[in-house]
Protein backbone atom coordinates (compact mmCIF):
# COMPACT_ATOMS: atom_id res chain seq x y z
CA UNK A 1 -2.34 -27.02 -2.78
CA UNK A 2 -4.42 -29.73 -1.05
CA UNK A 3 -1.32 -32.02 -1.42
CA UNK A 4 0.85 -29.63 0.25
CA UNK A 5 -1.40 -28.87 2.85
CA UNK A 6 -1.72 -32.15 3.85
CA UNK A 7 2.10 -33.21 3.52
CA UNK A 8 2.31 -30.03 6.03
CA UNK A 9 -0.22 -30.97 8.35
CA UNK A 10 -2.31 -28.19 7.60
CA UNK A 11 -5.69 -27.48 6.17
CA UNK A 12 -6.19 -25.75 3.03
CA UNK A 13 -7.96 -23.22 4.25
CA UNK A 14 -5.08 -22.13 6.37
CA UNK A 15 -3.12 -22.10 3.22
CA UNK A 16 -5.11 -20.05 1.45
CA UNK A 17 -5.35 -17.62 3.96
CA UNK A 18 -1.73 -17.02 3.74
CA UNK A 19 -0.81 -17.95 0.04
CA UNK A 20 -3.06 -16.80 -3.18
CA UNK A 21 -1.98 -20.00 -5.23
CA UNK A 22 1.23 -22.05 -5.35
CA UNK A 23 3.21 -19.83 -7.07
CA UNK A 24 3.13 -17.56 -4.48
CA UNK A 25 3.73 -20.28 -1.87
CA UNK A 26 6.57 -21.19 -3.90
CA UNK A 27 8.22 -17.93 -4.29
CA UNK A 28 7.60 -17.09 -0.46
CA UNK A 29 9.65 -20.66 0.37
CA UNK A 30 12.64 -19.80 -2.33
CA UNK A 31 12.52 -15.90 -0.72
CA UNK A 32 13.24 -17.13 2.58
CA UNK A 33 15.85 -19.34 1.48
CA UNK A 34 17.53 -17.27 -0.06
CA UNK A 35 16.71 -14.57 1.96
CA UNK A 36 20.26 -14.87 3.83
CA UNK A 37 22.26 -14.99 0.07
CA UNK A 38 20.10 -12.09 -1.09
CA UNK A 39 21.02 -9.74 2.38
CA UNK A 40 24.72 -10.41 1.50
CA UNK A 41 24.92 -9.80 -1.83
CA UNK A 42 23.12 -6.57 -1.22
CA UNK A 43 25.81 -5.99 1.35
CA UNK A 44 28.19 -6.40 -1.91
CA UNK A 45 27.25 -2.92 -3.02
CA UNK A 46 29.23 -1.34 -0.36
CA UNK A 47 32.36 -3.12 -1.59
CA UNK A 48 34.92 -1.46 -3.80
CA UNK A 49 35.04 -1.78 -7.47
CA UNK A 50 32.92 -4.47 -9.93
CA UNK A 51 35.34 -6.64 -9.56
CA UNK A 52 35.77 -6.45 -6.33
CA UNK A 53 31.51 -6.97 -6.03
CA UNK A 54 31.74 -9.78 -8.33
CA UNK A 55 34.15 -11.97 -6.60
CA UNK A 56 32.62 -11.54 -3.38
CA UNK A 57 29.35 -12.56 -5.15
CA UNK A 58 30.85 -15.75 -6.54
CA UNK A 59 32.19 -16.56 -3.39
CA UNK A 60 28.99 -16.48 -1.64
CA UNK A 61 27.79 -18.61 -4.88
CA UNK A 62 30.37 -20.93 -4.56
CA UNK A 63 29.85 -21.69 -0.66
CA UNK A 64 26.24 -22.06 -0.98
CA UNK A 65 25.30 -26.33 -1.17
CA UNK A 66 25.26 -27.93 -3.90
CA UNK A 67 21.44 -28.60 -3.41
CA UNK A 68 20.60 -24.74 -3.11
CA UNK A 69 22.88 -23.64 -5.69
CA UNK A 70 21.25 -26.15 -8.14
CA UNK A 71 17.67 -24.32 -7.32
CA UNK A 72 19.17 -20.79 -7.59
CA UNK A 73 20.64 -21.79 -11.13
CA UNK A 74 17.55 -23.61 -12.17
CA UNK A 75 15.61 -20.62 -11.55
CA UNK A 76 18.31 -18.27 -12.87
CA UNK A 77 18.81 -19.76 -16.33
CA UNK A 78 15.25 -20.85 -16.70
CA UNK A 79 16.25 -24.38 -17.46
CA UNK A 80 15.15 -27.25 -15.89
CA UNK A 81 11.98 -26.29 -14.71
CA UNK A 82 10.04 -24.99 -17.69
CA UNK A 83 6.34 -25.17 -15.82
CA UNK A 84 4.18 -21.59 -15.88
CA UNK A 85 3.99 -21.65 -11.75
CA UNK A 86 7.76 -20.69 -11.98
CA UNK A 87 7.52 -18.26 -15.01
CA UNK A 88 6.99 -15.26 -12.43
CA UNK A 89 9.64 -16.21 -9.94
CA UNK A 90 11.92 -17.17 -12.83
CA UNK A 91 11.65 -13.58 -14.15
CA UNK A 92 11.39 -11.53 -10.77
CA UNK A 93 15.13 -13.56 -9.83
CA UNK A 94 16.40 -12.60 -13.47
CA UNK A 95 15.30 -8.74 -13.15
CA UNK A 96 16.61 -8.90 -9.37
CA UNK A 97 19.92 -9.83 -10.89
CA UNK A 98 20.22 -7.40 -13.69
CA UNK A 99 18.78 -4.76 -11.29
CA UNK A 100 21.45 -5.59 -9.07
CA UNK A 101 24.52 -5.43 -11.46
CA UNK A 102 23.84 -4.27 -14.68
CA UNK A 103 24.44 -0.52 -13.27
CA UNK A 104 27.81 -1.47 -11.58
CA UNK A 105 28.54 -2.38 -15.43
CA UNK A 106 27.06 0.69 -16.98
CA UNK A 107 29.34 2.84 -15.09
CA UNK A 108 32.51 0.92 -17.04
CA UNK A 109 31.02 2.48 -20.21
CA UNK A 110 28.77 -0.37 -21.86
CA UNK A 111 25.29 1.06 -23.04
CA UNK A 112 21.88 -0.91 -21.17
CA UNK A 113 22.07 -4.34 -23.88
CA UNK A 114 25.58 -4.75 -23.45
CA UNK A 115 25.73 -4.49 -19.77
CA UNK A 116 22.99 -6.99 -19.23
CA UNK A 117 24.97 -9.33 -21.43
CA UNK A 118 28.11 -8.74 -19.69
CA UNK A 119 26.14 -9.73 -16.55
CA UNK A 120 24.27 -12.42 -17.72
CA UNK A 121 28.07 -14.26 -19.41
CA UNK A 122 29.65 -13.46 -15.93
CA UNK A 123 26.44 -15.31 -14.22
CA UNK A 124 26.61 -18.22 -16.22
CA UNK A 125 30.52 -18.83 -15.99
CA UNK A 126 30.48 -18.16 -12.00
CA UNK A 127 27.58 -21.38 -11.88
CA UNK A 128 29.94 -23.34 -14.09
CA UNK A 129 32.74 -22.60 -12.13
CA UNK A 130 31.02 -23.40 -8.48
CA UNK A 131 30.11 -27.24 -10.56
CA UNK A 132 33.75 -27.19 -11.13
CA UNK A 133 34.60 -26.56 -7.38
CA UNK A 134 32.07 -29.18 -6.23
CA UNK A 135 33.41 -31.68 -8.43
CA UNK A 136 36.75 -31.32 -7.28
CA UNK A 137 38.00 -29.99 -10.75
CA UNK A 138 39.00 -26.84 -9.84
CA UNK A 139 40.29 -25.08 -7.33
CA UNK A 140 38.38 -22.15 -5.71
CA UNK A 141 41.21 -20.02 -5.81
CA UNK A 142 41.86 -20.76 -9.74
CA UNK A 143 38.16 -20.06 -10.02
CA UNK A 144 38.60 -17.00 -8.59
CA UNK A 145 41.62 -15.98 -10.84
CA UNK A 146 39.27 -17.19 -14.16
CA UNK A 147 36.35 -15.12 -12.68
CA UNK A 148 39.11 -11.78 -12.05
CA UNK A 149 40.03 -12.09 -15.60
CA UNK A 150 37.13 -12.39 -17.09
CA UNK A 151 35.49 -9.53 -15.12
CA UNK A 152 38.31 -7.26 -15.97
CA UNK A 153 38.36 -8.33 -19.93
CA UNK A 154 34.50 -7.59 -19.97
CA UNK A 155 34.68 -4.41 -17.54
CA UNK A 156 37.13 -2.83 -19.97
CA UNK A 157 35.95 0.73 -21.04
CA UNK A 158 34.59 0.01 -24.99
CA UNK A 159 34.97 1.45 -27.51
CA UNK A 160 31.81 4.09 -27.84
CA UNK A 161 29.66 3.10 -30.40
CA UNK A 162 30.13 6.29 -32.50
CA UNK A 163 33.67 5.33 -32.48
CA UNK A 164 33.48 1.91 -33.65
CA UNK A 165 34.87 1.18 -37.34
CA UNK A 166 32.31 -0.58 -39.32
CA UNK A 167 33.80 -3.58 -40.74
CA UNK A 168 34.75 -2.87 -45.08
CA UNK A 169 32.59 -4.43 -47.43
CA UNK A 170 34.04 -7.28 -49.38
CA UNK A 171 34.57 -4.76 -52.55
CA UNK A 172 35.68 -1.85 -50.22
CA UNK A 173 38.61 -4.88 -49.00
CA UNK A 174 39.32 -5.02 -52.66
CA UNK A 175 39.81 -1.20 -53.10
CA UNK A 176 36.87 -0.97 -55.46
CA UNK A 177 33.40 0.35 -53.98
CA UNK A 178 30.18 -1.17 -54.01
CA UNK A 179 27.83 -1.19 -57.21
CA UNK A 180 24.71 0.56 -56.79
């Protein structure tokens, strides 16, 4: 904190008064950076369907800079920066996240653990996709078309789980049951 103060050309009593420790200095700058992102995608809720939501969503993700969106992924997936100051905002981004979609893909029909995986594949291939854009590899409007396919393949009503077939045993293939 001391550093930061004085890179900031304040003391670090000033800094204290307004920030407990770095972590919370840290999560109020990535807050108000993302402040703007966060305001639209909440503005995403009024939108029609998921996958309506979700490509507006990736668009935003897509036009942010290739600095910020680097942070925002860093922070999202956890990789990168590892260190215990950014465990909390790491996991308060991650909740925000699944807070934010993982009921748009309950209503489809998935139960809780397979909604937050369907979000979390869907938020992992729209940051692959915007590295694609940026290095000229693909076309935002292709990226679009992968991310409206894949959003409809994983929005598909399942199967309910007291429906699904269980998968024969080897000897049950065979037409001979099990030995017990």
């Amino acid at each position: 904190m001391a550093s930061v103060a004085a890179e900031a050309g304040v003391s670090r009593q000033w800094l204290y008064e307004h920030f407990t420790d770095l972590d919370d200095l840290c999560r109020a700058l990535l807050l108000d950076r993302f402040a703007t992102l966060d305001a639209r995608l909440d503005a995403a809720r009024e939108r029609g369907g998921p996958l309506d939501r979700a490509l507006f969503a990736a668009r935003l993700v897509f036009e942010l800079e290739p600095a910020d969106r680097r942070i925002l992924w860093a922070l999202v997936d956890g990789s990168g920066w590892n260190g215990p100051e950014l465990a909390g905002i790491q996991n308060d981004l991650q909740e925000r996240i699944m807070g934010r979609w993982t009921a748009v893909v309950r209503a489809t029909g998935f139960d809780e653990v397979e909604a937050r995986a369907v979000v979390w594949a869907v938020t992992h291939t729209v940051f692959a996709l915007a590295d694609k854009i940026e290095r000229e590899s693909l076309a935002v409007g292709s990226a679009e078309d992968l991310i409206r396919t894949m959003v409809t393949a994983l929005t598909a009503r399942p199967v309910p789980a007291h429906g699904r077939r269980r998968r024969p045993t080897r000897p049950e293939r065979r037409g001979t049951s099990p030995a017990r």
